[in-house]
PDB file of N, CA and C in Angstrom:
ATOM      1  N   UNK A   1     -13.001  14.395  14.548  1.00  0.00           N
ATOM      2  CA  UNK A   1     -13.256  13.572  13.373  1.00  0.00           C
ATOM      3  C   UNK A   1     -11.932  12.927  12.918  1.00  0.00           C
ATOM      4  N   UNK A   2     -11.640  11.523  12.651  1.00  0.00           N
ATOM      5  CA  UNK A   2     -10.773  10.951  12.712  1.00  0.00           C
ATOM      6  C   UNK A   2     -10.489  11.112  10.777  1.00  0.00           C
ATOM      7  N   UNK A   3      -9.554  11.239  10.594  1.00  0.00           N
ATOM      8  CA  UNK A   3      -8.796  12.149   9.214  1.00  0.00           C
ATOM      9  C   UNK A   3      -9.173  10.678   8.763  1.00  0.00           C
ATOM     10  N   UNK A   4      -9.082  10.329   7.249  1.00  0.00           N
ATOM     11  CA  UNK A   4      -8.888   8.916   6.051  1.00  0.00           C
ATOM     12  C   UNK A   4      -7.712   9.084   5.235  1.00  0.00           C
ATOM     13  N   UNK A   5      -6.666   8.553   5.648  1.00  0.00           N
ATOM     14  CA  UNK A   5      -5.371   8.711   4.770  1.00  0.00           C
ATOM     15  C   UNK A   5      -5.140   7.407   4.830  1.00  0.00           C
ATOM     16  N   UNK A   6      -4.625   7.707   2.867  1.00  0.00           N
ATOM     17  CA  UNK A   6      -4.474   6.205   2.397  1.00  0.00           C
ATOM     18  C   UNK A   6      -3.407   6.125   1.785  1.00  0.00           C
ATOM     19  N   UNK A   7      -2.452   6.727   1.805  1.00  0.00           N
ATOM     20  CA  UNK A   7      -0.694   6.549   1.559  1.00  0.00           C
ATOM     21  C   UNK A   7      -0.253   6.400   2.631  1.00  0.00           C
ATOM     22  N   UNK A   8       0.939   5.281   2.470  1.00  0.00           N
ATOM     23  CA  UNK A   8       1.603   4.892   3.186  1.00  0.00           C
ATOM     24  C   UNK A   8       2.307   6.244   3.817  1.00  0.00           C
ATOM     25  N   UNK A   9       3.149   6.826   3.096  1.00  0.00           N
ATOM     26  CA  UNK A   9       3.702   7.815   3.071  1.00  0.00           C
ATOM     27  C   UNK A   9       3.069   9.407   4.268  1.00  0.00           C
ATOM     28  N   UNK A  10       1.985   9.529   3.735  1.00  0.00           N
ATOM     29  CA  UNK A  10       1.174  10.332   4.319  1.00  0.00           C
ATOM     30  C   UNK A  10       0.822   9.868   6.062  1.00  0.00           C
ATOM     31  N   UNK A  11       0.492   8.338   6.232  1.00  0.00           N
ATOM     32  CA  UNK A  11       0.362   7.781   7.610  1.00  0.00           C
ATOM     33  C   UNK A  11       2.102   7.836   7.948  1.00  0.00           C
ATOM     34  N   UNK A  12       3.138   7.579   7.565  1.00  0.00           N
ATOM     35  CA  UNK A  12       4.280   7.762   8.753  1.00  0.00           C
ATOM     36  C   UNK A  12       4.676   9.646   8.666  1.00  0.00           C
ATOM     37  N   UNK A  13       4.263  10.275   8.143  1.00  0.00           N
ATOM     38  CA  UNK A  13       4.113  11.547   7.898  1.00  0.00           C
ATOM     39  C   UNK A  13       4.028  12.094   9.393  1.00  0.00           C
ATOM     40  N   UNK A  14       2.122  11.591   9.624  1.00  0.00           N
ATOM     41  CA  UNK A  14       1.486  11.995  10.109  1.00  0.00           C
ATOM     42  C   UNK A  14       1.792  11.521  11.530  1.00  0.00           C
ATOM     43  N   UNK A  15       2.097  10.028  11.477  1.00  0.00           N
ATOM     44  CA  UNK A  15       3.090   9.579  13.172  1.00  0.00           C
ATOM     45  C   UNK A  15       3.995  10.330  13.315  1.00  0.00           C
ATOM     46  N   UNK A  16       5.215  10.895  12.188  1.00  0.00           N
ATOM     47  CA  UNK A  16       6.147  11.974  12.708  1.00  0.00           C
ATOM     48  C   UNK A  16       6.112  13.056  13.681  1.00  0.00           C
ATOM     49  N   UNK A  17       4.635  13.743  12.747  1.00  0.00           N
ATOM     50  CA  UNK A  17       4.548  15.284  13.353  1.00  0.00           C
ATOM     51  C   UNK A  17       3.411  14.696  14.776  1.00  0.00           C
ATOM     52  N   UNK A  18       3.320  14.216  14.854  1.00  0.00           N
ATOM     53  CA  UNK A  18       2.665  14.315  16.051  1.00  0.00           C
ATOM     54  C   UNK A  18       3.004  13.251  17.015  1.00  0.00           C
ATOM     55  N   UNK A  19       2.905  13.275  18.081  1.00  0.00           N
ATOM     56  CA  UNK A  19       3.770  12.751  19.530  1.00  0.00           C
ATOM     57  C   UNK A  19       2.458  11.608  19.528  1.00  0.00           C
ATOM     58  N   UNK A  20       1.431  11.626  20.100  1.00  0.00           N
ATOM     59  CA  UNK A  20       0.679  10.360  20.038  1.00  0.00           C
ATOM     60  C   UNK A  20      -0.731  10.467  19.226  1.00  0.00           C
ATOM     61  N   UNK A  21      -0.408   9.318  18.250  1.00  0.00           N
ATOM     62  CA  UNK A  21      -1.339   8.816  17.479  1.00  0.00           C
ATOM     63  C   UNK A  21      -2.624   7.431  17.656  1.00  0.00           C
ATOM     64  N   UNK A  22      -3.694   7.424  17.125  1.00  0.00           N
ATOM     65  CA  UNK A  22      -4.810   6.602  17.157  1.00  0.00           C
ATOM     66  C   UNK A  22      -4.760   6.271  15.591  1.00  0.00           C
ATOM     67  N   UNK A  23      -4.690   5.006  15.347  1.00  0.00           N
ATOM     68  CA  UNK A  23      -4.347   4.246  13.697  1.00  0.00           C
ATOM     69  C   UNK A  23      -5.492   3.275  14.020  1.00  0.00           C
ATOM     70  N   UNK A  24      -6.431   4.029  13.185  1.00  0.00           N
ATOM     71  CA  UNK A  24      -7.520   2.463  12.778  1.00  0.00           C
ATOM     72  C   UNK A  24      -7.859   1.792  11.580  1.00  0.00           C
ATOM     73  N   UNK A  25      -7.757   0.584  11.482  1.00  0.00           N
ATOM     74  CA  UNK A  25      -7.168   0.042  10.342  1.00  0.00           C
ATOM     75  C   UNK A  25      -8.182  -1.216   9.762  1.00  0.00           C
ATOM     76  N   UNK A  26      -9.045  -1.172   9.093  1.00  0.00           N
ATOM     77  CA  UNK A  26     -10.700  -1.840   8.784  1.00  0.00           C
ATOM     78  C   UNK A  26     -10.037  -2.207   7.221  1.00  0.00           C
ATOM     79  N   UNK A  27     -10.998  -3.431   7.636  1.00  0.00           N
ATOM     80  CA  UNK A  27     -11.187  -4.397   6.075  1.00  0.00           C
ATOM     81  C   UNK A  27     -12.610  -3.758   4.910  1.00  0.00           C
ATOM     82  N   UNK A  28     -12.179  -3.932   4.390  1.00  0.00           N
ATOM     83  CA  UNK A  28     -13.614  -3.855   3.014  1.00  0.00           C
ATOM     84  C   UNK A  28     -14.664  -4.830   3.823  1.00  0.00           C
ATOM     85  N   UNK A  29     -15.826  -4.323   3.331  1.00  0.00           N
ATOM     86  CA  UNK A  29     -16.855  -5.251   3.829  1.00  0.00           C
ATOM     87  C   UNK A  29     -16.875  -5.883   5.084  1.00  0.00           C
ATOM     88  N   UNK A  30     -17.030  -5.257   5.900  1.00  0.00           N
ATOM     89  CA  UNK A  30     -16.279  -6.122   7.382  1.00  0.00           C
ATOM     90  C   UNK A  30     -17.661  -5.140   8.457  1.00  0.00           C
ATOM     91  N   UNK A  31     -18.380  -5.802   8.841  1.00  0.00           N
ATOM     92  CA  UNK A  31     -19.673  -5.512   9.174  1.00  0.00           C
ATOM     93  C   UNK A  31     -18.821  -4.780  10.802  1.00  0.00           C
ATOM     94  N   UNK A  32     -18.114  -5.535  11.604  1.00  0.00           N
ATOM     95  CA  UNK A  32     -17.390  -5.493  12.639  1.00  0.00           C
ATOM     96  C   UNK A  32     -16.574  -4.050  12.678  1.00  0.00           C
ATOM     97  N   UNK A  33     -15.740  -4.121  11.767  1.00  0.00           N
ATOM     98  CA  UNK A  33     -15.389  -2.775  11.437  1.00  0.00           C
ATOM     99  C   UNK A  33     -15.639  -1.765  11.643  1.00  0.00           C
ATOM    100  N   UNK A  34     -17.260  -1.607  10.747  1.00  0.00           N
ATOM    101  CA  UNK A  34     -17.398  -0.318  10.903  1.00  0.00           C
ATOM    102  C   UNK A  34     -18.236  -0.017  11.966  1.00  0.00           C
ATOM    103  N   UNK A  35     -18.618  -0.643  12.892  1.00  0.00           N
ATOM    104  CA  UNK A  35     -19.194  -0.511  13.690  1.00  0.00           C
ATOM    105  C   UNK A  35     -18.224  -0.155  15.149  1.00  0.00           C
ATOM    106  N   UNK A  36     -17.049  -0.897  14.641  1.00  0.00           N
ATOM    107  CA  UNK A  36     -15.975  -0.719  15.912  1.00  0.00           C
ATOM    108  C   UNK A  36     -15.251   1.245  15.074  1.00  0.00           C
ATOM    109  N   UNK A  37     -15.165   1.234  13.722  1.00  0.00           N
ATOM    110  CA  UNK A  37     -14.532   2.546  13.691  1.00  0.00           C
ATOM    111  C   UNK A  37     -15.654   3.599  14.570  1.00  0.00           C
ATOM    112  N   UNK A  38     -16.793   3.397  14.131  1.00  0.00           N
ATOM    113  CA  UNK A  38     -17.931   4.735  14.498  1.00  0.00           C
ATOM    114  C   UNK A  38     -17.482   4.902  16.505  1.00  0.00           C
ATOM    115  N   UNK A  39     -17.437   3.946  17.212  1.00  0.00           N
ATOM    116  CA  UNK A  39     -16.967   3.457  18.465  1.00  0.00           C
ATOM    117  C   UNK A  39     -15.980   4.004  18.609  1.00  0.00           C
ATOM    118  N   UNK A  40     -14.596   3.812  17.877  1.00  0.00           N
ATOM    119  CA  UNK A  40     -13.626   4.098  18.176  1.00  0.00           C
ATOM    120  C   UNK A  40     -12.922   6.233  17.633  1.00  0.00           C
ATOM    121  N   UNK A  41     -14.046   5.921  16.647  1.00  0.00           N
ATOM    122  CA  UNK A  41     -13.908   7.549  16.560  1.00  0.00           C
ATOM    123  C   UNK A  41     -14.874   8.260  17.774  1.00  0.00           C
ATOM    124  N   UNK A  42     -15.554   8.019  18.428  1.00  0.00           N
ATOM    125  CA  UNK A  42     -16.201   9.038  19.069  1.00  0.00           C
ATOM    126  C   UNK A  42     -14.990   8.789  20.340  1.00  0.00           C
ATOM    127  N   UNK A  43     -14.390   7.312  20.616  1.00  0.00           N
ATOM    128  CA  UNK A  43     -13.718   8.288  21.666  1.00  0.00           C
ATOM    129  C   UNK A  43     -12.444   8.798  21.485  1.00  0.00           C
ATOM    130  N   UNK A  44     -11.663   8.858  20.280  1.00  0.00           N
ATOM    131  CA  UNK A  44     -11.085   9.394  19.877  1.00  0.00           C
ATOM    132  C   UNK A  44     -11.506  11.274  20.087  1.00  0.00           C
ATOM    133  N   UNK A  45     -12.404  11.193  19.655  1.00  0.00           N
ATOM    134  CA  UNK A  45     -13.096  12.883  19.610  1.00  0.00           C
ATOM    135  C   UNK A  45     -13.021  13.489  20.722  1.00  0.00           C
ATOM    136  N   UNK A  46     -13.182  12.720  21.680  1.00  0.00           N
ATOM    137  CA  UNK A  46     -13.150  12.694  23.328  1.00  0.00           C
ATOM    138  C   UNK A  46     -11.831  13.375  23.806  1.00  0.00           C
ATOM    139  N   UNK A  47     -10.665  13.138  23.253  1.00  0.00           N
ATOM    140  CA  UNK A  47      -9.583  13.605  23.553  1.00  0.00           C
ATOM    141  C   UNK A  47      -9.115  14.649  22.357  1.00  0.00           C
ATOM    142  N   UNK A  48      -8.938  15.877  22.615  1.00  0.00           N
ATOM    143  CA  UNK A  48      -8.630  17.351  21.901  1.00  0.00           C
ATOM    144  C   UNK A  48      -7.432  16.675  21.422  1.00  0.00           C
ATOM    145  N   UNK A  49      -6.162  16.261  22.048  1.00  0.00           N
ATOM    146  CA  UNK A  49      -4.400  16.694  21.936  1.00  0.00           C
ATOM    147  C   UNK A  49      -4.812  14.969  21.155  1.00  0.00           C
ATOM    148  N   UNK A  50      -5.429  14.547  20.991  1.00  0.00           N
ATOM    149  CA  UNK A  50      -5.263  12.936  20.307  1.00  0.00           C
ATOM    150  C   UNK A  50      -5.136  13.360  18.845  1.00  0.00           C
ATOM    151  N   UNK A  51      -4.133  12.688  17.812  1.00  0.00           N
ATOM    152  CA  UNK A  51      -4.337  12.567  16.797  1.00  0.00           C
ATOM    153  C   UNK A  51      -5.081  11.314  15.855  1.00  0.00           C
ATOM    154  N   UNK A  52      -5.840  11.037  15.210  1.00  0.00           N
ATOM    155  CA  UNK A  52      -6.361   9.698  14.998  1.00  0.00           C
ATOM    156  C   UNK A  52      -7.004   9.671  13.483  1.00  0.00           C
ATOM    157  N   UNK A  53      -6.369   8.717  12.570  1.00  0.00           N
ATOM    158  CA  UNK A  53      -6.795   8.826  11.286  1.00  0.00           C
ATOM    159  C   UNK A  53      -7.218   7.527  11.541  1.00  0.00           C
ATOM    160  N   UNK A  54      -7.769   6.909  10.234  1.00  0.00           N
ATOM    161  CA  UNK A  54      -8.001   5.217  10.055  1.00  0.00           C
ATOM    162  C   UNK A  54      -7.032   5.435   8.159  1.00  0.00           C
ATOM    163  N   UNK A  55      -7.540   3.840   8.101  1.00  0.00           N
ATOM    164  CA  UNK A  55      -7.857   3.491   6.837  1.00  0.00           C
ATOM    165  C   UNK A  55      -7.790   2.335   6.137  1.00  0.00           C
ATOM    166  N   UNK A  56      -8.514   2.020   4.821  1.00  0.00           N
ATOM    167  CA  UNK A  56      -8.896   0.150   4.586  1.00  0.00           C
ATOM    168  C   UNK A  56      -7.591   0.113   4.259  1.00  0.00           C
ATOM    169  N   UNK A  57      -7.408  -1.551   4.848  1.00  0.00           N
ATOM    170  CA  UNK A  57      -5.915  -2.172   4.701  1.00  0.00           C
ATOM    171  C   UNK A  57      -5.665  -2.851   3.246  1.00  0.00           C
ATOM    172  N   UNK A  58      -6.824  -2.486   2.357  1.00  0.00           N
ATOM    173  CA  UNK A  58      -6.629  -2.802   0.941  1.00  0.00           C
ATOM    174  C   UNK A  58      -6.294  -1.421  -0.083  1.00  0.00           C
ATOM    175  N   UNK A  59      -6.291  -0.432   0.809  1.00  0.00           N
ATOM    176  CA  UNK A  59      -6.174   0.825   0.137  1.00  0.00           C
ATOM    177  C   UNK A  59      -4.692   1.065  -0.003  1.00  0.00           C
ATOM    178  N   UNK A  60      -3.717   0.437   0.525  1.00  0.00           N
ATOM    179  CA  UNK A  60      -2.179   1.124   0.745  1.00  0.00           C
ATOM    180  C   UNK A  60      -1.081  -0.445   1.296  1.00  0.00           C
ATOM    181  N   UNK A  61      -1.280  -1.336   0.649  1.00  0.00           N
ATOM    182  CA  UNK A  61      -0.672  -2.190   0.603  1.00  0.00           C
ATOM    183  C   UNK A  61       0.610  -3.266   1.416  1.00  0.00           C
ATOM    184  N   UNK A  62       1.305  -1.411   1.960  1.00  0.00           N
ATOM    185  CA  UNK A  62       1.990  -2.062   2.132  1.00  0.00           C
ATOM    186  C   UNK A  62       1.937  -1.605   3.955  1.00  0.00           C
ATOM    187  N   UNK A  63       0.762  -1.410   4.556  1.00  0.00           N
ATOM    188  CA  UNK A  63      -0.056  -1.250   5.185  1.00  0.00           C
ATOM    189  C   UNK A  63       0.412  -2.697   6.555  1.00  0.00           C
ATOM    190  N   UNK A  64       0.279  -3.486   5.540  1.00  0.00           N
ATOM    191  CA  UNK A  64       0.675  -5.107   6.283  1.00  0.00           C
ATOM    192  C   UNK A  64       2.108  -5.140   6.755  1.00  0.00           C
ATOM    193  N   UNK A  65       2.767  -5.106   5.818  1.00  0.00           N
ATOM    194  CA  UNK A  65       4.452  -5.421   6.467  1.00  0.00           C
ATOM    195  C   UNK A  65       4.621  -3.882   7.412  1.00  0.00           C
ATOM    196  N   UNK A  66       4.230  -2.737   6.995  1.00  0.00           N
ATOM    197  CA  UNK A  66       4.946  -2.236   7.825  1.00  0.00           C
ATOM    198  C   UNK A  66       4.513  -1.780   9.393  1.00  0.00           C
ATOM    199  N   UNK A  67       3.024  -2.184   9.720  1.00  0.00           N
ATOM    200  CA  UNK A  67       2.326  -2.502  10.876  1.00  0.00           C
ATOM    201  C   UNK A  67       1.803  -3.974  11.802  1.00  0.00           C
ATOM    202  N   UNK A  68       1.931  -5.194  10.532  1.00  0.00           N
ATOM    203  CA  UNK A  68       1.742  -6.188  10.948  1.00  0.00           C
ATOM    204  C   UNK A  68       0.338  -6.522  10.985  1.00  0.00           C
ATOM    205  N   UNK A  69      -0.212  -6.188  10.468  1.00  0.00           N
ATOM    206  CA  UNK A  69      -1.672  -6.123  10.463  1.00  0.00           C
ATOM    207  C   UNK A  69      -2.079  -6.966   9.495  1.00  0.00           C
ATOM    208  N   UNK A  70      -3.232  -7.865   9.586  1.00  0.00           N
ATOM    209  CA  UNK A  70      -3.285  -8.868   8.162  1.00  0.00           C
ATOM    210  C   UNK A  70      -4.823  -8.459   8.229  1.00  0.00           C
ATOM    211  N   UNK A  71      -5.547  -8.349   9.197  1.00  0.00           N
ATOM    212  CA  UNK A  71      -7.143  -7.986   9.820  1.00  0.00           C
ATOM    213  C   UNK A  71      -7.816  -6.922   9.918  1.00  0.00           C
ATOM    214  N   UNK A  72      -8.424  -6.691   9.803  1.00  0.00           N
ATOM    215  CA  UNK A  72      -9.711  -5.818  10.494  1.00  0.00           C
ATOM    216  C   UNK A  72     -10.594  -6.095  11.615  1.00  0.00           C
ATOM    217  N   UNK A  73     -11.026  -5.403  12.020  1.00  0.00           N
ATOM    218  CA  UNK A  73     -10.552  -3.897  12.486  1.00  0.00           C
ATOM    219  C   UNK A  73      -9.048  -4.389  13.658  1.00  0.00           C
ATOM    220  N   UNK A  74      -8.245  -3.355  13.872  1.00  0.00           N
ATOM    221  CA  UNK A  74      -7.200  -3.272  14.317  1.00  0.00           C
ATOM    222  C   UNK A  74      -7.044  -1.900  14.871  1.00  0.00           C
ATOM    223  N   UNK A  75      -6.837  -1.576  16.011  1.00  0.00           N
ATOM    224  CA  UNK A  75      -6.228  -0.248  16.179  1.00  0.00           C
ATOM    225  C   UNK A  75      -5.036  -0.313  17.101  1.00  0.00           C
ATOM    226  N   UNK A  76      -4.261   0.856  16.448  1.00  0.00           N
ATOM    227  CA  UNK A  76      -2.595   1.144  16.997  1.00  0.00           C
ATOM    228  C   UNK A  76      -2.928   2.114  17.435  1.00  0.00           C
ATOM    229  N   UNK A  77      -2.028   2.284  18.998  1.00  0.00           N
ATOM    230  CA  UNK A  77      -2.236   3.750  19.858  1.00  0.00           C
ATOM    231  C   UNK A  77      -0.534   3.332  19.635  1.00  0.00           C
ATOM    232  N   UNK A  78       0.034   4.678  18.710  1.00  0.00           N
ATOM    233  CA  UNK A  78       1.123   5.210  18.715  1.00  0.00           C
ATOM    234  C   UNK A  78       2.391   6.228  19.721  1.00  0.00           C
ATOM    235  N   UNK A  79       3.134   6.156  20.326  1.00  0.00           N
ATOM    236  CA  UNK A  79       3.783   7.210  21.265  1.00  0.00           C
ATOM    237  C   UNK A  79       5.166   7.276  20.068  1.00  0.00           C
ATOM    238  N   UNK A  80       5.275   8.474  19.493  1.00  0.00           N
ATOM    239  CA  UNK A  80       6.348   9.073  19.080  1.00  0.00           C
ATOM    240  C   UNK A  80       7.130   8.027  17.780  1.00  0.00           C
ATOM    241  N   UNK A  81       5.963   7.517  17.481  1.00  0.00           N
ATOM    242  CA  UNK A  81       6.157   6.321  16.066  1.00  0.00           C
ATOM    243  C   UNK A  81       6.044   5.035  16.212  1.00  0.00           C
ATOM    244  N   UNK A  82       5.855   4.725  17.586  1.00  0.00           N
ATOM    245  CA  UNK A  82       6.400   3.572  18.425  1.00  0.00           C
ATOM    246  C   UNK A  82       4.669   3.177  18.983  1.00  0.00           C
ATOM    247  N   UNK A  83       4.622   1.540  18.907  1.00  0.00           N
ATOM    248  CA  UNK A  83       3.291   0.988  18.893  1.00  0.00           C
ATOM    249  C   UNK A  83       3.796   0.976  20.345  1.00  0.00           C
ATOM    250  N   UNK A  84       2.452   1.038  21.383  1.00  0.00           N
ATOM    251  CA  UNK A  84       2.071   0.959  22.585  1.00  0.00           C
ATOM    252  C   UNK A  84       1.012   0.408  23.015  1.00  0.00           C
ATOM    253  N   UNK A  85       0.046  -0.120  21.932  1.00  0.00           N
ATOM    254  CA  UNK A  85      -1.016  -0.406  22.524  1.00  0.00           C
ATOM    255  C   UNK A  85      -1.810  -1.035  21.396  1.00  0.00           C
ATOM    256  N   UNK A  86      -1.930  -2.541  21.224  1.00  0.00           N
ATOM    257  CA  UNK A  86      -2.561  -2.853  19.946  1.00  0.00           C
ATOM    258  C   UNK A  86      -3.779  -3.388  20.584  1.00  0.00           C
ATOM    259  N   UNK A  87      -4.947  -3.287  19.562  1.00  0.00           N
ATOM    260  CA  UNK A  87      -6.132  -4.073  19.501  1.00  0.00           C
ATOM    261  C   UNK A  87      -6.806  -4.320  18.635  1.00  0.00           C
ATOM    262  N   UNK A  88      -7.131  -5.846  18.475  1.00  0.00           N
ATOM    263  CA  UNK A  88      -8.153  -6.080  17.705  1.00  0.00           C
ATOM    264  C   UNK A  88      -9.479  -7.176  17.780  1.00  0.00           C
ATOM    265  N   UNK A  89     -10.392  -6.991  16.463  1.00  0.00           N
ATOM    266  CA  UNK A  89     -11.558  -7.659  16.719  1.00  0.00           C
ATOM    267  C   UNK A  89     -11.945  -6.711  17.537  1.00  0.00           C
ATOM    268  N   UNK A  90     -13.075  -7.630  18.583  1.00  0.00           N
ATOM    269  CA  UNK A  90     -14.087  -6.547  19.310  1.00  0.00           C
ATOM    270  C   UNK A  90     -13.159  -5.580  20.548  1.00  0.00           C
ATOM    271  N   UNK A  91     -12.467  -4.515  19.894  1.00  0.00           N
ATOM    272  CA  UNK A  91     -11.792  -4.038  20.753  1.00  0.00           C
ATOM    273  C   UNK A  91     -12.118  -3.490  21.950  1.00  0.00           C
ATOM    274  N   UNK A  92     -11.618  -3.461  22.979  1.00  0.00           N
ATOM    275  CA  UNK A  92     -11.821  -3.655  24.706  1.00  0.00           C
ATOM    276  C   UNK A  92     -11.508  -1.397  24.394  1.00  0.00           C
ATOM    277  N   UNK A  93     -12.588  -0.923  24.588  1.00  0.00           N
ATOM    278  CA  UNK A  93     -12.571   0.845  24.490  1.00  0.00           C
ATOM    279  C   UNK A  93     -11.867   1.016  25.625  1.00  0.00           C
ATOM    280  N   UNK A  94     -12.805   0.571  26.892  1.00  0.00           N
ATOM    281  CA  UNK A  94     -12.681   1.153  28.125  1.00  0.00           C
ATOM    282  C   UNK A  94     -10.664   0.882  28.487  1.00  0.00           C
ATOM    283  N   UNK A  95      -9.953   0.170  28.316  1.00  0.00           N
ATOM    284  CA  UNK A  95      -8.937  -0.221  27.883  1.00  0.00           C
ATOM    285  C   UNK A  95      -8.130   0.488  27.717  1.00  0.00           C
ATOM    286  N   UNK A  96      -8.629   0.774  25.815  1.00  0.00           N
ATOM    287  CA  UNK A  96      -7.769   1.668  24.849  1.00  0.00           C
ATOM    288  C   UNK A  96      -8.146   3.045  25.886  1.00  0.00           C
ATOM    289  N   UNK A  97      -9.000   3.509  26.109  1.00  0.00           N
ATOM    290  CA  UNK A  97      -9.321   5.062  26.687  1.00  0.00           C
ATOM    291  C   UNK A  97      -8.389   5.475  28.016  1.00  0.00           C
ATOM    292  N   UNK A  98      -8.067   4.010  28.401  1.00  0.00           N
ATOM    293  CA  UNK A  98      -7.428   4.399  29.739  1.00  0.00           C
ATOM    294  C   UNK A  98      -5.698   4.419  29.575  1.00  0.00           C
ATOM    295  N   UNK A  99      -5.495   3.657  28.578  1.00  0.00           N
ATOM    296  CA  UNK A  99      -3.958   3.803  27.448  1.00  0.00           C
ATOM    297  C   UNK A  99      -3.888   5.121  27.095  1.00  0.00           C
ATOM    298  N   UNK A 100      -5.146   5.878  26.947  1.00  0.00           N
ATOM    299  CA  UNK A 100      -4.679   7.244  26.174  1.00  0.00           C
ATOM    300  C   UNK A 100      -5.063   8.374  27.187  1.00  0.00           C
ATOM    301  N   UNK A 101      -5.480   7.819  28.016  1.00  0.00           N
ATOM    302  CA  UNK A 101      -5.249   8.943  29.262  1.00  0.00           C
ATOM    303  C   UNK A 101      -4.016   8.852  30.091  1.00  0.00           C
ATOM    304  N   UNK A 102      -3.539   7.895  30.161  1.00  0.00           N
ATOM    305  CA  UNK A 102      -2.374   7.817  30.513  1.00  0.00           C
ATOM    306  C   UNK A 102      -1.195   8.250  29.749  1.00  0.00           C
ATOM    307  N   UNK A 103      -1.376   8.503  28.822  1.00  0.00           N
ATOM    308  CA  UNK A 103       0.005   8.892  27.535  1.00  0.00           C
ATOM    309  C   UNK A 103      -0.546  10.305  27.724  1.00  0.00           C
ATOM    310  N   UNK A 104      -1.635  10.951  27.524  1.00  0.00           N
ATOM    311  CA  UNK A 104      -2.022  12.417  27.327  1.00  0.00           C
ATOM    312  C   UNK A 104      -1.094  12.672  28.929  1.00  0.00           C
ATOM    313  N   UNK A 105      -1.446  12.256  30.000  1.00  0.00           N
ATOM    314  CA  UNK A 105      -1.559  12.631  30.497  1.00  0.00           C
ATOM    315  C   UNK A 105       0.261  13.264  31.379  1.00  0.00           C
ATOM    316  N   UNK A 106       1.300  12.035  31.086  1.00  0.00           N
ATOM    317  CA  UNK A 106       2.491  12.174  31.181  1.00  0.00           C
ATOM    318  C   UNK A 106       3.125  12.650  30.274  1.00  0.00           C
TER     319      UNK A 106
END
C-alpha cells in the first residue's frame, strides 16, 4: 500500500532512509490520475524492498520547484535521492516495472 505524505519535509525524509523510491504525484480532480495511481500502486505492491508513497501536488507546494513537476499524474522512480526514471500522463507500467527490476535487482 503506497503511504500519502504531504510535507515536503516528510517526502525528502522518506527518499533519505530508503535506497529506492516510487513518488506519485496526482492533481485534484484529474480523472487520469486516479486511475493511473490505483495502476501504479498495485505494481508498486508487486515489489516487497520498493518504497512508494504519492501525493496531490496542491497539498505541499513546494512540491513543484523541488521535483519539477507542474502535472498530474507524474511518477519519480528514485535511486538514493536521485531521479532515474520519470513519467507522465498515461504512464508506460510495463516500462516503469522493468526500471524497478532492474534497480531491485543490482
Amino acid at each position: 500500500m503506497m503511504k500519502h505524505l504531504i510535507d515536503i519535509h516528510d517526502i525528502e525524509q522518506t527518499l533519505a532512509d530508503h535506497r529506492l523510491c516510487l513518488f506519485y504525484i496526482k492533481a485534484p480532480d484529474c480523472g487520469v490520475c486516479n486511475v493511473m495511481l490505483d495502476k501504479v500502486e498495485r505494481l508498486a505492491d508487486s515489489h516487497q524492498s520498493l518504497c512508494s508513497f504519492y501525493t496531490d501536488i496542491t497539498e505541499e507546494p513546494l512540491i513543484v520547484g523541488r521535483f519539477l513537476v507542474y502535472s498530474g499524474p507524474t511518477v519519480l522512480l528514485m535511486l538514493e535521492g536521485k531521479e532515474i526514471y520519470r513519467g507522465s500522463g498515461f504512464i508506460n507500467l510495463e516500462e516503469l516495472d522493468c526500471k524497478i527490476k532492474q534497480y531491485i535487482e543490482s
